[in-house]
C-alpha atoms as a PDB file:
ATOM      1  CA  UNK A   1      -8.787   3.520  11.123  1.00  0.00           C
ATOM      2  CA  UNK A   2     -11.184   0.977  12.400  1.00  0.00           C
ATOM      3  CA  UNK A   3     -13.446   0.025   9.952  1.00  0.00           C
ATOM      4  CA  UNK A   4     -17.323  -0.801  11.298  1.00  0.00           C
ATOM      5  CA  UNK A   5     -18.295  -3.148   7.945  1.00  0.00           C
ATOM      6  CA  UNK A   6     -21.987  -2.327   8.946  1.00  0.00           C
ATOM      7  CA  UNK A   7     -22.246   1.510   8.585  1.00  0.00           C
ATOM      8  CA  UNK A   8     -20.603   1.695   4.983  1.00  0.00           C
ATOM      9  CA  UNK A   9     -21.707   2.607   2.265  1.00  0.00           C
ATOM     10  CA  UNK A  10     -22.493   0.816  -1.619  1.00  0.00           C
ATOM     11  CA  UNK A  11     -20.303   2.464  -4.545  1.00  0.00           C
ATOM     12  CA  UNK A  12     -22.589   3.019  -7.654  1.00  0.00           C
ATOM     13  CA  UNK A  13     -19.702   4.833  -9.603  1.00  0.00           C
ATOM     14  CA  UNK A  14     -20.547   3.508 -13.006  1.00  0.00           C
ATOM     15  CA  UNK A  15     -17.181   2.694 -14.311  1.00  0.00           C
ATOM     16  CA  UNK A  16     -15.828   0.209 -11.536  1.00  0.00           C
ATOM     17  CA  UNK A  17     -12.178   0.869  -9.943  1.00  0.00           C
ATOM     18  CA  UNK A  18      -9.590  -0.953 -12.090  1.00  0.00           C
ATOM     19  CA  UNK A  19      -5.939  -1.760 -11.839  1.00  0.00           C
ATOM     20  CA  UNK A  20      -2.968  -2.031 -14.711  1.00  0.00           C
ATOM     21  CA  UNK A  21      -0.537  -3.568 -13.385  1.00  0.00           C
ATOM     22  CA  UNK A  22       1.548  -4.312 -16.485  1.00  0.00           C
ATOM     23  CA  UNK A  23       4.640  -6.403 -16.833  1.00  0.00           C
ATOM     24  CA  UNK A  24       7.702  -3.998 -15.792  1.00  0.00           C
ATOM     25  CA  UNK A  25       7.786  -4.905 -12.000  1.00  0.00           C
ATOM     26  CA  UNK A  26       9.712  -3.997  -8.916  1.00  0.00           C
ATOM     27  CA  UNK A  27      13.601  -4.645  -9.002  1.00  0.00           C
ATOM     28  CA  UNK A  28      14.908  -3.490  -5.899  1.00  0.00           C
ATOM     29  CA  UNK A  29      14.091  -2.394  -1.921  1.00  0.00           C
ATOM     30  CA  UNK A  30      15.656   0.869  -0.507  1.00  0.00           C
ATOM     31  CA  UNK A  31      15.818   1.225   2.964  1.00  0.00           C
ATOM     32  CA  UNK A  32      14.137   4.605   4.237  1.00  0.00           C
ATOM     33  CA  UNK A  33      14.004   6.316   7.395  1.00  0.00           C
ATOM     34  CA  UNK A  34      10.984   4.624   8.456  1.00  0.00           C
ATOM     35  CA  UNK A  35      11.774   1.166   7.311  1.00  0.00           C
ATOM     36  CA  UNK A  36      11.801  -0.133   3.478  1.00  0.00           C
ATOM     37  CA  UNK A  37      10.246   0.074   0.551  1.00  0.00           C
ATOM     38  CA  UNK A  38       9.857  -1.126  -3.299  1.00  0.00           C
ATOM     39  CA  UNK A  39      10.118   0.832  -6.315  1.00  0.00           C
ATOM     40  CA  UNK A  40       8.105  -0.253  -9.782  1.00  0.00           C
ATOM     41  CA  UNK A  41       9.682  -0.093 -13.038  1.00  0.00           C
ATOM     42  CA  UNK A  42       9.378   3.147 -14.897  1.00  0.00           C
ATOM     43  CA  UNK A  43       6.189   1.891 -16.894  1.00  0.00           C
ATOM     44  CA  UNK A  44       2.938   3.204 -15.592  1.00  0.00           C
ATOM     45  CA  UNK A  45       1.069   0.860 -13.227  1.00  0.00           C
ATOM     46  CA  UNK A  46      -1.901   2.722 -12.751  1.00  0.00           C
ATOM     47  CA  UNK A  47      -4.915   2.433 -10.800  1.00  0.00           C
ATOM     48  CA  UNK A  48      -8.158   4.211 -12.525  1.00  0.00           C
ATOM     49  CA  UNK A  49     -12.050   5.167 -12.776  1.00  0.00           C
ATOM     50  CA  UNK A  50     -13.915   4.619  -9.767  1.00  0.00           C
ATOM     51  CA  UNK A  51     -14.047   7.901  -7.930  1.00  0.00           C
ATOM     52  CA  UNK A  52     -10.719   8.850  -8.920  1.00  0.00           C
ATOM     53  CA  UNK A  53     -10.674  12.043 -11.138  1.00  0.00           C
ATOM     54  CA  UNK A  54      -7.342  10.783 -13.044  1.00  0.00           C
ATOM     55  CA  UNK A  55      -5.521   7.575 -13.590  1.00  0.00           C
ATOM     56  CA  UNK A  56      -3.503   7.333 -10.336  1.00  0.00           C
ATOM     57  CA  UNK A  57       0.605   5.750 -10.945  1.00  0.00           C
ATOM     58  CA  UNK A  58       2.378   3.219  -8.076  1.00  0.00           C
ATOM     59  CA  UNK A  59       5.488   4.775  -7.311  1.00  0.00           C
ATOM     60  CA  UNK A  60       6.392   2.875  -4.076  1.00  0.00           C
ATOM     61  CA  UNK A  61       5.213   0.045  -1.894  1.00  0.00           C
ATOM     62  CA  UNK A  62       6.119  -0.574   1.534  1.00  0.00           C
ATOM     63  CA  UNK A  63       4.563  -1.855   4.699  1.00  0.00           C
ATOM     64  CA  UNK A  64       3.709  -0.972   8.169  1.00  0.00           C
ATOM     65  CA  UNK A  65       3.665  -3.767  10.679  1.00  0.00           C
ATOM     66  CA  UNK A  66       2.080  -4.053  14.326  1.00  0.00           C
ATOM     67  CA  UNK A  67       4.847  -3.167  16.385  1.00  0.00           C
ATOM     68  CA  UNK A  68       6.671  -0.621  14.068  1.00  0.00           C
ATOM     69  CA  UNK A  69       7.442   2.399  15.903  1.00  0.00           C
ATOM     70  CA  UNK A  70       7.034   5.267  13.148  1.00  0.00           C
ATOM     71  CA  UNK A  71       5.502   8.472  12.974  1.00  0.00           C
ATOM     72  CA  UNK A  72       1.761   9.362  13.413  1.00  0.00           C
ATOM     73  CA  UNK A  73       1.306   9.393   9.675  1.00  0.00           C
ATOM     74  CA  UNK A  74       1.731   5.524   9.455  1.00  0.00           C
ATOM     75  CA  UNK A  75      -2.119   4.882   8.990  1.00  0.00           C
ATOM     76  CA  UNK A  76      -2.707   1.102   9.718  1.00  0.00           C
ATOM     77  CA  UNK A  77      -6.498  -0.302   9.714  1.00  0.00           C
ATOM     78  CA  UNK A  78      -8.673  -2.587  11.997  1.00  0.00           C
ATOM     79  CA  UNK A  79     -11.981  -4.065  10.902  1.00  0.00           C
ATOM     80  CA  UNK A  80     -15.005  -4.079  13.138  1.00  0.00           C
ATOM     81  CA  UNK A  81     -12.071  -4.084  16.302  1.00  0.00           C
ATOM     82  CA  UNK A  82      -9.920  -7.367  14.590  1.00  0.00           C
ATOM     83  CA  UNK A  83      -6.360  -6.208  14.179  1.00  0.00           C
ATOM     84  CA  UNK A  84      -4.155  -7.673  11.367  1.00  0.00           C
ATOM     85  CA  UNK A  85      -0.350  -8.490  11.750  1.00  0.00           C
ATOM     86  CA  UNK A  86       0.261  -5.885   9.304  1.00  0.00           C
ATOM     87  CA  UNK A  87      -0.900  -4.159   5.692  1.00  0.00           C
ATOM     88  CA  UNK A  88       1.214  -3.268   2.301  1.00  0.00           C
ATOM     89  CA  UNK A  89       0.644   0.297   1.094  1.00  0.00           C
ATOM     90  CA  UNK A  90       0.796   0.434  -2.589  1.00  0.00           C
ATOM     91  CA  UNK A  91       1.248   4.242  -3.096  1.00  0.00           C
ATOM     92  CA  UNK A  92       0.356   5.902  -6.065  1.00  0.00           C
ATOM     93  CA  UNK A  93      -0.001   9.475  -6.977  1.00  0.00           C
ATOM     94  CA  UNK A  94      -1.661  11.517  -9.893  1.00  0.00           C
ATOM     95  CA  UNK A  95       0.612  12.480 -12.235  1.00  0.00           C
ATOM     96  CA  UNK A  96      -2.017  15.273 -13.875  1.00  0.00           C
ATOM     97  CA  UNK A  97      -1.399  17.038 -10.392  1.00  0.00           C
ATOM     98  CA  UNK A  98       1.617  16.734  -9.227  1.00  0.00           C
ATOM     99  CA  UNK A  99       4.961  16.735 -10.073  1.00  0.00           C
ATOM    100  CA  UNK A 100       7.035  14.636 -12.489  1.00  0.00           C
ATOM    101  CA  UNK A 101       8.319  11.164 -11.090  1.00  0.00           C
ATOM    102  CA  UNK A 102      12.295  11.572 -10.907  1.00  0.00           C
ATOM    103  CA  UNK A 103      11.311  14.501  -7.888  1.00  0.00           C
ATOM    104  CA  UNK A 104       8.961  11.145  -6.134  1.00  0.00           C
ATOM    105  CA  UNK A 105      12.482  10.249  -4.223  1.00  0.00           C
ATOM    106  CA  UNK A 106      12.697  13.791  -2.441  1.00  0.00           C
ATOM    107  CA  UNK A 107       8.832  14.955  -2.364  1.00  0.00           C
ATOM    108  CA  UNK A 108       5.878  13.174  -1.464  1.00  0.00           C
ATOM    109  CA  UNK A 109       2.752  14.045  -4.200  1.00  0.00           C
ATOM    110  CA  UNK A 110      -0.115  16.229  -2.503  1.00  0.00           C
ATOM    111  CA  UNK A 111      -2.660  13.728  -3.919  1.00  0.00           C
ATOM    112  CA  UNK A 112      -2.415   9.994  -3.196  1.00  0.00           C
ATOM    113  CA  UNK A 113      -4.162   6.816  -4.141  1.00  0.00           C
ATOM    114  CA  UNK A 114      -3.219   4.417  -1.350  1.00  0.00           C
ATOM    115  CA  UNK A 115      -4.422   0.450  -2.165  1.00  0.00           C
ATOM    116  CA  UNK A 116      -3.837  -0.691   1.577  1.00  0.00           C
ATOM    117  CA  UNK A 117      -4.113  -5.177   1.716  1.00  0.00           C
ATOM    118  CA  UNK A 118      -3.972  -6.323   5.556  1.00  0.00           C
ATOM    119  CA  UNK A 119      -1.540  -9.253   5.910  1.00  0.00           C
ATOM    120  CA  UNK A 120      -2.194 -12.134   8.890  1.00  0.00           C
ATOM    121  CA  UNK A 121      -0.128 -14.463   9.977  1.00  0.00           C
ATOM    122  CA  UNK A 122      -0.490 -18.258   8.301  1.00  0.00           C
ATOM    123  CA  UNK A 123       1.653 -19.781   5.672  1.00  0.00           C
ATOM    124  CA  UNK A 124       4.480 -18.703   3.790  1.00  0.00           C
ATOM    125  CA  UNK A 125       4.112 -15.781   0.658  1.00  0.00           C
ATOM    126  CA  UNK A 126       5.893 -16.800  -2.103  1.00  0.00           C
ATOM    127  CA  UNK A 127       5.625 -12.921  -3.660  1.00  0.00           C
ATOM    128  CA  UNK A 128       6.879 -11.779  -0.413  1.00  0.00           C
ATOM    129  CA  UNK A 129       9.739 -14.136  -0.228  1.00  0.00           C
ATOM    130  CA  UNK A 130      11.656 -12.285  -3.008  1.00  0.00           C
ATOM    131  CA  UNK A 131      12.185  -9.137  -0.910  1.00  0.00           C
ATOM    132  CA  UNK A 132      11.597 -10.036   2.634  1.00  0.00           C
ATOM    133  CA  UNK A 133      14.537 -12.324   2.563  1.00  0.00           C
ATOM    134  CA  UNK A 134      16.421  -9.309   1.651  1.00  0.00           C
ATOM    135  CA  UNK A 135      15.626  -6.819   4.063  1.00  0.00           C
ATOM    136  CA  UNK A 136      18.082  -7.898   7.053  1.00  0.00           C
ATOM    137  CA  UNK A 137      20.807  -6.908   4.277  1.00  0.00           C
ATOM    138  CA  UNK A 138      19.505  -3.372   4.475  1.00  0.00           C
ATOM    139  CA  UNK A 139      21.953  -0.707   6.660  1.00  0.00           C
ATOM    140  CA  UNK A 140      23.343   2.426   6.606  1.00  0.00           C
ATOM    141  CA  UNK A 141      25.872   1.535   3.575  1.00  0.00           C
ATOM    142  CA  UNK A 142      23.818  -0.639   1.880  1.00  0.00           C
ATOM    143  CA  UNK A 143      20.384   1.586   1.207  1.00  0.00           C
ATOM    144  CA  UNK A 144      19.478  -0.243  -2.342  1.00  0.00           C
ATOM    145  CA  UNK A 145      19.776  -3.839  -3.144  1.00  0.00           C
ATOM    146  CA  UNK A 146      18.476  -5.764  -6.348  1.00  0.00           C
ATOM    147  CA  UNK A 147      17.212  -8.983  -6.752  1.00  0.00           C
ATOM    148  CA  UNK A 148      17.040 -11.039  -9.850  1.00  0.00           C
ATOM    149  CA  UNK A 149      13.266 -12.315  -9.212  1.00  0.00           C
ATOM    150  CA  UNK A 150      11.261  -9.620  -9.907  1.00  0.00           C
ATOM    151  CA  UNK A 151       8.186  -8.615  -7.595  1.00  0.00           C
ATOM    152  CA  UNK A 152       4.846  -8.672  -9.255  1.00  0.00           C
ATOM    153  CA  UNK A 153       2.414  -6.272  -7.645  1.00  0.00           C
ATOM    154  CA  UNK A 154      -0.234  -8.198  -8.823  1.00  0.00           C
ATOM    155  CA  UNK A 155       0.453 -11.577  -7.145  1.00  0.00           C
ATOM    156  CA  UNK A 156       0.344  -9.078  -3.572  1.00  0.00           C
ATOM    157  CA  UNK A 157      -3.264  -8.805  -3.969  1.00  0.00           C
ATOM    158  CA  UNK A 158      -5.856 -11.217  -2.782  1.00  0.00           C
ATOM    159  CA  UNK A 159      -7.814 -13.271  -5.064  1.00  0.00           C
ATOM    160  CA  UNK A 160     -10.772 -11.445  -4.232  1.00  0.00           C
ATOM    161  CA  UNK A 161     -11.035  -7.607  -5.063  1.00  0.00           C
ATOM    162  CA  UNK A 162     -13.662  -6.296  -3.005  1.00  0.00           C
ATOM    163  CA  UNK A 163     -12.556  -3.092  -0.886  1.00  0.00           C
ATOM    164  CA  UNK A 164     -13.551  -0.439   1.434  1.00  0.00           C
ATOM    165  CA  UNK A 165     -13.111   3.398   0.748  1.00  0.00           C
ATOM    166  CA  UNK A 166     -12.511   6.646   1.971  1.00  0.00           C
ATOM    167  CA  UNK A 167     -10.768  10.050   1.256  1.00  0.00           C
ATOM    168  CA  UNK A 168      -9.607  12.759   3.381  1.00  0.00           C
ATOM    169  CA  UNK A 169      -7.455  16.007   3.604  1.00  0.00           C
ATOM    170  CA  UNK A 170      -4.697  16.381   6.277  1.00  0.00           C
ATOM    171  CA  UNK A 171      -2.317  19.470   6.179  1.00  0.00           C
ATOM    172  CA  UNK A 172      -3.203  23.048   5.477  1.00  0.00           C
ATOM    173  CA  UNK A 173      -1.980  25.630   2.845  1.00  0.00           C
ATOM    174  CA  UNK A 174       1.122  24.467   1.163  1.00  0.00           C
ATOM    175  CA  UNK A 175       1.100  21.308   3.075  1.00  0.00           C
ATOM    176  CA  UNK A 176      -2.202  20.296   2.055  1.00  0.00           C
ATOM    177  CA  UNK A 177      -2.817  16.668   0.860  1.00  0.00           C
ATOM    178  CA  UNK A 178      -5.482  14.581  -0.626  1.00  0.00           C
ATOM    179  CA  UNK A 179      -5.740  10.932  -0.051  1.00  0.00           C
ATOM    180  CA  UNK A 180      -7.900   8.452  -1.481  1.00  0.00           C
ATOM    181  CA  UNK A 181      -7.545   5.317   1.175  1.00  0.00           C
ATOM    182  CA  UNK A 182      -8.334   1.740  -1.057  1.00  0.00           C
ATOM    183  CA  UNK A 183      -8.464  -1.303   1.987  1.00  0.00           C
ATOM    184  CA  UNK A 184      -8.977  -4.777   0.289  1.00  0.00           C
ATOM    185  CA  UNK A 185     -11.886  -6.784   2.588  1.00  0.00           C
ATOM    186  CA  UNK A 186      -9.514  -9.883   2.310  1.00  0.00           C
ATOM    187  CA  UNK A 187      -6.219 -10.390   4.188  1.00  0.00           C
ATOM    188  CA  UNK A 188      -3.131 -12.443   2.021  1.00  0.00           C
ATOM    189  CA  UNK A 189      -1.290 -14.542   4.449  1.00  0.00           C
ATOM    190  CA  UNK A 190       2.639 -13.981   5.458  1.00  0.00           C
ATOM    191  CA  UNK A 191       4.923 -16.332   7.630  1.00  0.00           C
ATOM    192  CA  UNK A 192       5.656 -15.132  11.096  1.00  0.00           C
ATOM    193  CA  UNK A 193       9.512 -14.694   9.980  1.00  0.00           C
ATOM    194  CA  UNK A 194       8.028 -12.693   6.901  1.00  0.00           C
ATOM    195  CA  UNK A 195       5.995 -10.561   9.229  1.00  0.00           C
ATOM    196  CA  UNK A 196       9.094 -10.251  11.652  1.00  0.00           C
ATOM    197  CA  UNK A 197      11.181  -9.194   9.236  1.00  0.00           C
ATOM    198  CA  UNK A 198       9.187  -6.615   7.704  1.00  0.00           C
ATOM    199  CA  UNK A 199       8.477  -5.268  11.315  1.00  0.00           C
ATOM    200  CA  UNK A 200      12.021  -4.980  12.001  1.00  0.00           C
ATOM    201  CA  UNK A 201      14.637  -4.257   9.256  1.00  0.00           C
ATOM    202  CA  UNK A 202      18.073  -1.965   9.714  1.00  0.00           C
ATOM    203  CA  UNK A 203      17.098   1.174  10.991  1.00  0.00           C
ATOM    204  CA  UNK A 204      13.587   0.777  12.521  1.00  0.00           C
ATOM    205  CA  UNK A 205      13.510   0.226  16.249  1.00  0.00           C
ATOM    206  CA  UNK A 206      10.439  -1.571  17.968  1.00  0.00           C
ATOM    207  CA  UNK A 207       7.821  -0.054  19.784  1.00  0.00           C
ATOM    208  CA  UNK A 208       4.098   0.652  20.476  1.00  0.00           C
ATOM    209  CA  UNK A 209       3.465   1.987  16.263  1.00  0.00           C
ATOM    210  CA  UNK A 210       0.891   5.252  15.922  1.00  0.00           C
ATOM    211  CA  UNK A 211      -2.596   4.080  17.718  1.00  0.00           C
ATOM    212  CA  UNK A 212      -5.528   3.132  15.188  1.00  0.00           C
ATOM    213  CA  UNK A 213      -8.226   5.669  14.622  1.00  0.00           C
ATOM    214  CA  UNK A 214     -11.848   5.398  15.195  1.00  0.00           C
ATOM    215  CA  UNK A 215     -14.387   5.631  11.849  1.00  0.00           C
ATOM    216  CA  UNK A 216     -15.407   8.512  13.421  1.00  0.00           C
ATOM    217  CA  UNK A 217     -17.221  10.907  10.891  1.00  0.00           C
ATOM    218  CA  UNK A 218     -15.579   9.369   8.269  1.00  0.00           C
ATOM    219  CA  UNK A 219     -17.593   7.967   4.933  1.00  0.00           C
ATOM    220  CA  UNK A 220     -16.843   4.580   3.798  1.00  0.00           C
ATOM    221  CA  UNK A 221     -17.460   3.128   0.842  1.00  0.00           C
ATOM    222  CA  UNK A 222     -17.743  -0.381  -0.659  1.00  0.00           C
ATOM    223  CA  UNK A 223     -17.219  -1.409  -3.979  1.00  0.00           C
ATOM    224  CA  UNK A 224     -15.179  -4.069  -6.338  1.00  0.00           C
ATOM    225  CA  UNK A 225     -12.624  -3.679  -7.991  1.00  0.00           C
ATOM    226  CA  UNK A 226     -11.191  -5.570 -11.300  1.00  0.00           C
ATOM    227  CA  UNK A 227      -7.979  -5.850 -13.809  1.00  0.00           C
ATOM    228  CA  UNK A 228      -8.040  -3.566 -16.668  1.00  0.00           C
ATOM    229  CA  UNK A 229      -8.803  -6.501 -20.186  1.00  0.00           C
ATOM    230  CA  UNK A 230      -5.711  -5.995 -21.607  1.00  0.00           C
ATOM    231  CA  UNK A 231      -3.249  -6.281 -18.725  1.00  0.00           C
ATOM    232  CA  UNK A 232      -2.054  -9.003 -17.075  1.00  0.00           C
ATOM    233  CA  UNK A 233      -4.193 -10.374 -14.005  1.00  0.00           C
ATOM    234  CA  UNK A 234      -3.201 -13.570 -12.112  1.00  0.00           C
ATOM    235  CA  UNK A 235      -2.963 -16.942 -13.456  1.00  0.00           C
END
Protein backbone atom coordinates (compact mmCIF):
# COMPACT_ATOMS: atom_id res chain seq x y z
CA UNK A 1 0.00 0.00 0.00
CA UNK A 2 1.29 3.40 -0.77
CA UNK A 3 0.98 5.52 1.95
CA UNK A 4 0.09 9.51 1.05
CA UNK A 5 1.54 10.97 4.72
CA UNK A 6 -0.76 14.03 3.95
CA UNK A 7 -4.33 12.56 3.89
CA UNK A 8 -4.00 10.55 7.30
CA UNK A 9 -5.48 10.80 9.98
CA UNK A 10 -4.48 11.78 14.09
CA UNK A 11 -5.17 8.74 16.61
CA UNK A 12 -6.88 10.15 19.82
CA UNK A 13 -7.35 6.54 21.30
CA UNK A 14 -6.76 7.44 24.89
CA UNK A 15 -4.62 4.62 25.99
CA UNK A 16 -1.62 4.84 23.41
CA UNK A 17 -0.49 1.50 21.44
CA UNK A 18 2.15 -0.29 23.55
CA UNK A 19 4.50 -3.17 23.08
CA UNK A 20 5.88 -6.07 25.70
CA UNK A 21 8.41 -7.40 24.36
CA UNK A 22 9.80 -9.33 27.33
CA UNK A 23 13.02 -11.23 27.65
CA UNK A 24 12.29 -14.87 26.08
CA UNK A 25 13.39 -14.07 22.43
CA UNK A 26 13.63 -15.79 19.11
CA UNK A 27 15.93 -18.99 18.93
CA UNK A 28 15.67 -20.27 15.62
CA UNK A 29 14.59 -19.51 11.63
CA UNK A 30 12.45 -22.14 9.72
CA UNK A 31 12.43 -22.00 6.23
CA UNK A 32 8.75 -21.80 4.73
CA UNK A 33 7.36 -22.02 1.42
CA UNK A 34 7.60 -18.46 0.82
CA UNK A 35 10.97 -17.81 2.28
CA UNK A 36 11.90 -17.76 6.22
CA UNK A 37 10.84 -16.83 9.23
CA UNK A 38 11.49 -16.45 13.21
CA UNK A 39 9.66 -17.92 15.95
CA UNK A 40 9.51 -16.09 19.68
CA UNK A 41 9.86 -17.98 22.75
CA UNK A 42 6.71 -19.35 24.24
CA UNK A 43 6.29 -16.21 26.64
CA UNK A 44 3.76 -13.72 25.47
CA UNK A 45 5.18 -10.73 23.56
CA UNK A 46 2.23 -8.83 23.13
CA UNK A 47 1.27 -5.77 21.49
CA UNK A 48 -1.86 -3.86 23.27
CA UNK A 49 -4.46 -0.84 23.75
CA UNK A 50 -4.60 1.45 20.99
CA UNK A 51 -7.48 0.38 18.81
CA UNK A 52 -6.91 -3.13 19.40
CA UNK A 53 -9.89 -4.83 21.22
CA UNK A 54 -7.41 -7.50 22.97
CA UNK A 55 -3.77 -7.81 23.72
CA UNK A 56 -2.45 -9.09 20.35
CA UNK A 57 0.75 -12.15 20.79
CA UNK A 58 3.98 -12.27 18.08
CA UNK A 59 4.02 -15.62 16.88
CA UNK A 60 6.32 -15.20 13.82
CA UNK A 61 8.47 -12.64 12.08
CA UNK A 62 9.65 -12.75 8.68
CA UNK A 63 10.31 -10.40 5.83
CA UNK A 64 9.36 -9.58 2.37
CA UNK A 65 12.01 -8.01 0.20
CA UNK A 66 11.79 -6.01 -3.24
CA UNK A 67 12.36 -8.60 -5.61
CA UNK A 68 10.74 -11.63 -3.77
CA UNK A 69 8.50 -13.39 -5.99
CA UNK A 70 5.58 -14.62 -3.56
CA UNK A 71 2.03 -14.66 -3.62
CA UNK A 72 -0.40 -11.65 -3.83
CA UNK A 73 -0.87 -11.73 -0.10
CA UNK A 74 2.76 -10.47 0.52
CA UNK A 75 1.60 -6.81 1.39
CA UNK A 76 4.77 -4.56 1.15
CA UNK A 77 4.34 -0.57 1.63
CA UNK A 78 5.57 2.65 -0.18
CA UNK A 79 5.35 6.11 1.35
CA UNK A 80 4.17 9.10 -0.60
CA UNK A 81 5.68 6.88 -3.98
CA UNK A 82 9.46 6.17 -2.10
CA UNK A 83 9.97 2.44 -2.13
CA UNK A 84 12.08 0.75 0.64
CA UNK A 85 14.52 -2.25 0.02
CA UNK A 86 12.30 -4.23 2.10
CA UNK A 87 10.01 -4.40 5.57
CA UNK A 88 9.93 -7.10 8.65
CA UNK A 89 6.41 -8.29 9.49
CA UNK A 90 6.12 -8.96 13.10
CA UNK A 91 2.89 -11.07 13.13
CA UNK A 92 0.81 -11.37 15.96
CA UNK A 93 -2.60 -12.72 16.49
CA UNK A 94 -5.35 -12.49 19.28
CA UNK A 95 -5.35 -15.23 21.30
CA UNK A 96 -9.12 -14.31 22.83
CA UNK A 97 -10.20 -15.18 19.13
CA UNK A 98 -8.52 -17.59 17.75
CA UNK A 99 -7.09 -20.68 18.30
CA UNK A 100 -4.45 -21.93 20.75
CA UNK A 101 -0.68 -21.40 19.65
CA UNK A 102 0.72 -25.10 19.08
CA UNK A 103 -2.14 -25.10 15.85
CA UNK A 104 -0.06 -21.33 14.69
CA UNK A 105 2.42 -23.84 12.60
CA UNK A 106 -0.54 -25.34 10.42
CA UNK A 107 -3.28 -22.39 10.54
CA UNK A 108 -2.94 -18.87 10.11
CA UNK A 109 -5.28 -16.80 12.98
CA UNK A 110 -8.40 -14.97 11.30
CA UNK A 111 -7.38 -11.80 13.20
CA UNK A 112 -3.89 -10.31 12.89
CA UNK A 113 -1.88 -7.49 14.34
CA UNK A 114 0.86 -6.94 11.77
CA UNK A 115 3.82 -4.25 13.13
CA UNK A 116 5.34 -3.81 9.50
CA UNK A 117 9.24 -1.60 9.90
CA UNK A 118 10.58 -0.74 6.22
CA UNK A 119 14.30 -1.60 5.99
CA UNK A 120 16.77 0.61 3.43
CA UNK A 121 19.84 -0.08 2.44
CA UNK A 122 22.97 1.67 4.56
CA UNK A 123 25.11 0.09 7.15
CA UNK A 124 25.28 -3.14 8.65
CA UNK A 125 22.30 -4.48 11.45
CA UNK A 126 23.82 -5.98 14.15
CA UNK A 127 20.13 -7.61 15.27
CA UNK A 128 19.88 -8.82 11.82
CA UNK A 129 23.27 -10.32 11.66
CA UNK A 130 22.28 -13.19 14.04
CA UNK A 131 19.84 -14.76 11.56
CA UNK A 132 20.61 -13.39 8.20
CA UNK A 133 23.95 -15.04 8.28
CA UNK A 134 22.03 -18.14 8.68
CA UNK A 135 19.61 -18.20 6.08
CA UNK A 136 21.85 -19.55 3.03
CA UNK A 137 22.00 -22.76 5.43
CA UNK A 138 18.27 -23.10 4.94
CA UNK A 139 17.12 -26.17 2.27
CA UNK A 140 14.93 -28.77 1.85
CA UNK A 141 16.65 -31.03 4.73
CA UNK A 142 17.57 -28.47 6.83
CA UNK A 143 14.02 -26.45 7.54
CA UNK A 144 15.02 -25.30 11.34
CA UNK A 145 18.32 -24.11 12.51
CA UNK A 146 19.26 -22.52 16.02
CA UNK A 147 21.55 -20.05 16.89
CA UNK A 148 23.11 -19.40 20.21
CA UNK A 149 22.62 -15.40 20.04
CA UNK A 150 19.28 -14.87 20.60
CA UNK A 151 17.17 -12.27 18.46
CA UNK A 152 15.63 -9.47 20.39
CA UNK A 153 12.51 -8.14 18.73
CA UNK A 154 12.98 -5.09 20.34
CA UNK A 155 16.42 -4.02 19.01
CA UNK A 156 14.36 -4.56 15.20
CA UNK A 157 12.49 -1.51 15.87
CA UNK A 158 13.58 2.00 15.19
CA UNK A 159 14.40 4.35 17.85
CA UNK A 160 11.51 6.30 17.07
CA UNK A 161 7.91 4.77 17.48
CA UNK A 162 5.70 6.81 15.52
CA UNK A 163 3.47 4.70 12.96
CA UNK A 164 0.80 4.74 10.45
CA UNK A 165 -2.48 2.59 10.65
CA UNK A 166 -5.04 0.81 9.02
CA UNK A 167 -7.35 -2.31 9.19
CA UNK A 168 -9.12 -4.25 6.68
CA UNK A 169 -11.06 -7.55 5.91
CA UNK A 170 -10.00 -9.84 2.98
CA UNK A 171 -11.71 -13.31 2.52
CA UNK A 172 -15.35 -14.16 2.89
CA UNK A 173 -17.28 -16.70 5.09
CA UNK A 174 -14.98 -19.18 6.63
CA UNK A 175 -12.04 -17.55 5.10
CA UNK A 176 -12.67 -14.29 6.50
CA UNK A 177 -9.77 -12.33 8.15
CA UNK A 178 -9.18 -9.23 10.09
CA UNK A 179 -6.00 -7.35 9.96
CA UNK A 180 -4.83 -4.53 11.84
CA UNK A 181 -1.70 -3.15 9.54
CA UNK A 182 1.01 -1.18 12.22
CA UNK A 183 3.87 0.64 9.56
CA UNK A 184 6.64 2.39 11.68
CA UNK A 185 7.29 6.15 9.89
CA UNK A 186 11.09 5.34 10.31
CA UNK A 187 13.13 2.85 8.23
CA UNK A 188 16.19 0.71 10.34
CA UNK A 189 19.04 0.29 8.02
CA UNK A 190 20.35 -3.33 6.62
CA UNK A 191 23.60 -4.08 4.54
CA UNK A 192 23.08 -4.81 0.91
CA UNK A 193 24.32 -8.58 1.64
CA UNK A 194 21.68 -8.52 4.58
CA UNK A 195 19.02 -7.33 2.21
CA UNK A 196 20.27 -9.92 -0.49
CA UNK A 197 20.10 -12.55 1.61
CA UNK A 198 16.81 -12.08 3.00
CA UNK A 199 15.52 -11.57 -0.67
CA UNK A 200 16.88 -14.77 -1.68
CA UNK A 201 17.22 -17.77 0.73
CA UNK A 202 16.72 -21.77 -0.28
CA UNK A 203 13.56 -22.10 -1.82
CA UNK A 204 12.46 -18.60 -2.99
CA UNK A 205 13.16 -17.82 -6.61
CA UNK A 206 13.51 -14.08 -7.84
CA UNK A 207 11.12 -12.17 -9.59
CA UNK A 208 8.88 -9.07 -10.03
CA UNK A 209 7.13 -9.62 -5.96
CA UNK A 210 3.05 -8.78 -5.78
CA UNK A 211 2.67 -4.93 -7.12
CA UNK A 212 2.05 -2.22 -4.26
CA UNK A 213 -1.45 -0.99 -3.76
CA UNK A 214 -2.77 2.43 -3.98
CA UNK A 215 -4.32 4.17 -0.48
CA UNK A 216 -7.25 4.04 -2.28
CA UNK A 217 -10.36 4.30 0.11
CA UNK A 218 -8.42 3.16 2.74
CA UNK A 219 -8.28 5.14 6.37
CA UNK A 220 -4.99 5.80 7.82
CA UNK A 221 -4.16 6.60 10.96
CA UNK A 222 -1.24 8.19 12.87
CA UNK A 223 -0.30 7.74 16.23
CA UNK A 224 2.83 6.77 18.69
CA UNK A 225 3.50 4.12 20.07
CA UNK A 226 5.62 3.24 23.43
CA UNK A 227 7.13 0.17 25.67
CA UNK A 228 4.87 -1.13 28.25
CA UNK A 229 6.93 0.38 32.13
CA UNK A 230 7.76 -2.78 33.22
CA UNK A 231 9.29 -4.48 30.18
CA UNK A 232 12.36 -4.16 28.76
CA UNK A 233 12.84 -1.27 26.06
CA UNK A 234 16.26 -0.53 24.46
CA UNK A 235 19.29 0.55 26.16
Amino acid sequence: VDIKSDDVLVNIESNPLELDYNLNHCQSVHKTDEGWKLVPGTNAHELFHGSLENPYRLYEIHGHMVGDSCLESCRRHSVDGKEYAGELHLVHYDPNLSFSPNKLNKHVPDRRAIVCILLEEGKVNNELSKFTNELSELSYRVTKIGFNDDVNPTYLLPEKLDFWMYKEETGEGMKKEYLTWIIFKNPIEASKEQINAMRSPYGRASGPGSAIQPQSKRTITEGQAAFKRCSVGKE
